[in-house]
Every structure is written in structure tokens, then in C-alpha cells.
Protein backbone atom coordinates (compact mmCIF):
# COMPACT_ATOMS: atom_id res chain seq x y z
CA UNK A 1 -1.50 -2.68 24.61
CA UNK A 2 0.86 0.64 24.31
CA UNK A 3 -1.06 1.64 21.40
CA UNK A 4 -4.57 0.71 22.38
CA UNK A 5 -4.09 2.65 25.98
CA UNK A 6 -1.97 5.78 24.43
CA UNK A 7 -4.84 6.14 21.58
CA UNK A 8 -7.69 5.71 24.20
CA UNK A 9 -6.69 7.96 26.30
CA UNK A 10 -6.16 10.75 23.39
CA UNK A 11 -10.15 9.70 22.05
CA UNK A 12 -11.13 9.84 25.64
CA UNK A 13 -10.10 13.17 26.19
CA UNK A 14 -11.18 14.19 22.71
CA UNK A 15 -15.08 13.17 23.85
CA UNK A 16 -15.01 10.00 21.46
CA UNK A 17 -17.50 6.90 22.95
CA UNK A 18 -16.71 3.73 22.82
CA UNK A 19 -19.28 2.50 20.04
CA UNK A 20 -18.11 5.35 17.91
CA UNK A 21 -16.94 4.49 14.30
CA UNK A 22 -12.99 4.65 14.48
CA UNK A 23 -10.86 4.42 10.53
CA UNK A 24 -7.49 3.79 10.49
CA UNK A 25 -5.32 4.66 7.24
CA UNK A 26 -1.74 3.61 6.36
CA UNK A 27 -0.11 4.39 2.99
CA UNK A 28 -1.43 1.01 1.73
CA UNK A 29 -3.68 -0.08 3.98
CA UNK A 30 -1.71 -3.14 5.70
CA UNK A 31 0.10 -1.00 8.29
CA UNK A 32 -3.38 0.08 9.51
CA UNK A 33 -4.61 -3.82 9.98
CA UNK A 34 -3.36 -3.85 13.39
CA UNK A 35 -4.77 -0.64 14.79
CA UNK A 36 -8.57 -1.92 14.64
CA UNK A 37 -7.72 -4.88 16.04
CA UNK A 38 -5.58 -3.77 18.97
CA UNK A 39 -8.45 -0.76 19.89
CA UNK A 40 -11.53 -3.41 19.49
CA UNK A 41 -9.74 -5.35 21.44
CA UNK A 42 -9.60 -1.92 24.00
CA UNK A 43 -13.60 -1.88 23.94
CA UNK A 44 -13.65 0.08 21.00
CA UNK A 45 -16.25 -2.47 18.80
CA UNK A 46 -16.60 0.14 15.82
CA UNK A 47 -13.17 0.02 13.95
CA UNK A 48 -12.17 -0.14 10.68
CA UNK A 49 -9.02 -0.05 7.73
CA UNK A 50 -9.17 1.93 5.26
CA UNK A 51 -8.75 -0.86 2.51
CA UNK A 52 -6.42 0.26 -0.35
CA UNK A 53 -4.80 3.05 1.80
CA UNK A 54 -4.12 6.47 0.84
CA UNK A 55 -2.03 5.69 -2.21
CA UNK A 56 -3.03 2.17 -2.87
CA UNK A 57 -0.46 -1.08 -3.01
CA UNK A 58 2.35 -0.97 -5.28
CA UNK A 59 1.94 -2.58 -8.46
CA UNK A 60 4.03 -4.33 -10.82
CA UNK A 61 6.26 -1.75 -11.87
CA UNK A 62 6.17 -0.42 -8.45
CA UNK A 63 4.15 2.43 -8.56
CA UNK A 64 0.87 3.62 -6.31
CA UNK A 65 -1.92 4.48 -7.85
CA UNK A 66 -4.87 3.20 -6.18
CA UNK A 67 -6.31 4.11 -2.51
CA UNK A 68 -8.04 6.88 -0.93
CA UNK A 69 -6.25 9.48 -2.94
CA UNK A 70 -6.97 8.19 -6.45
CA UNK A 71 -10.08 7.43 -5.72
CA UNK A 72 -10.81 11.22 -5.29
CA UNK A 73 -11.89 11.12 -1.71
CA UNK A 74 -11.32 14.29 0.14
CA UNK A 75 -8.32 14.64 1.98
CA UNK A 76 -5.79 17.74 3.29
CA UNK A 77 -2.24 17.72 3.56
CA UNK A 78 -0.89 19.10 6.95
């Protein structure tokens, strides 16, 4: 509940509505499973994960090269 009322508060004051479409994004996408869940659970109805994350799941050799990134979606560093 930490999350969901710290984050609400922020979109609140940031003029987002409660039916707005919210994406969460990890590095592979399973860190960012829970945030949708815990801010529909908030009243937020509209969230999603970002499936494949930014750099994608490791694969067998233990390298990243799926996700957001590869895909060639736009993106900034900051």
C-alpha cells in the first residue's frame, strides 16, 4: 500500500485521472508485475507491464537482447 499511496499521490498532483492508461517498465519486465497490480488495486483500472522490459530477459548465455530497447522503441537516457 506504500507504493500504491506514494505513486498516487505523485499522479495526483501531476493531473493524472484515475482511468488514465498507466505502463510500468523494469529491466525485464518481472520487477514491473507488481506495480499494476498494487495501483489497480488503488483505483487506478488502466495499468499495464511493459512485457519484455527495457532490455529483455536474459538468455542462455546470459545476455539481454530483447525488450523495449531492441525493439527500437523510443526511449532517452536521463
Amino acid at each position: 500500500p506504500r507504493f500504491a499511496e506514494r505513486l498516487g499521490s505523485e499522479l495526483k498532483a501531476l493531473g493524472v485521472q484515475l482511468d488514465d492508461d498507466l505502463f510500468f517498465i523494469c529491466r525485464s519486465g518481472s520487477r514491473s508485475l507488481a506495480a499494476p497490480k498494487a495501483m489497480a488495486e488503488a483505483g487506478y483500472p488502466a495499468c499495464h507491464n511493459v512485457a519484455g522490459g527495457f532490455e529483455g530477459p536474459l538468455d542462455d548465455e546470459r545476455h539481454r537482447a530483447g525488450g523495449w530497447k531492441a525493439a527500437g522503441l523510443p526511449w532517452l537516457q536521463g
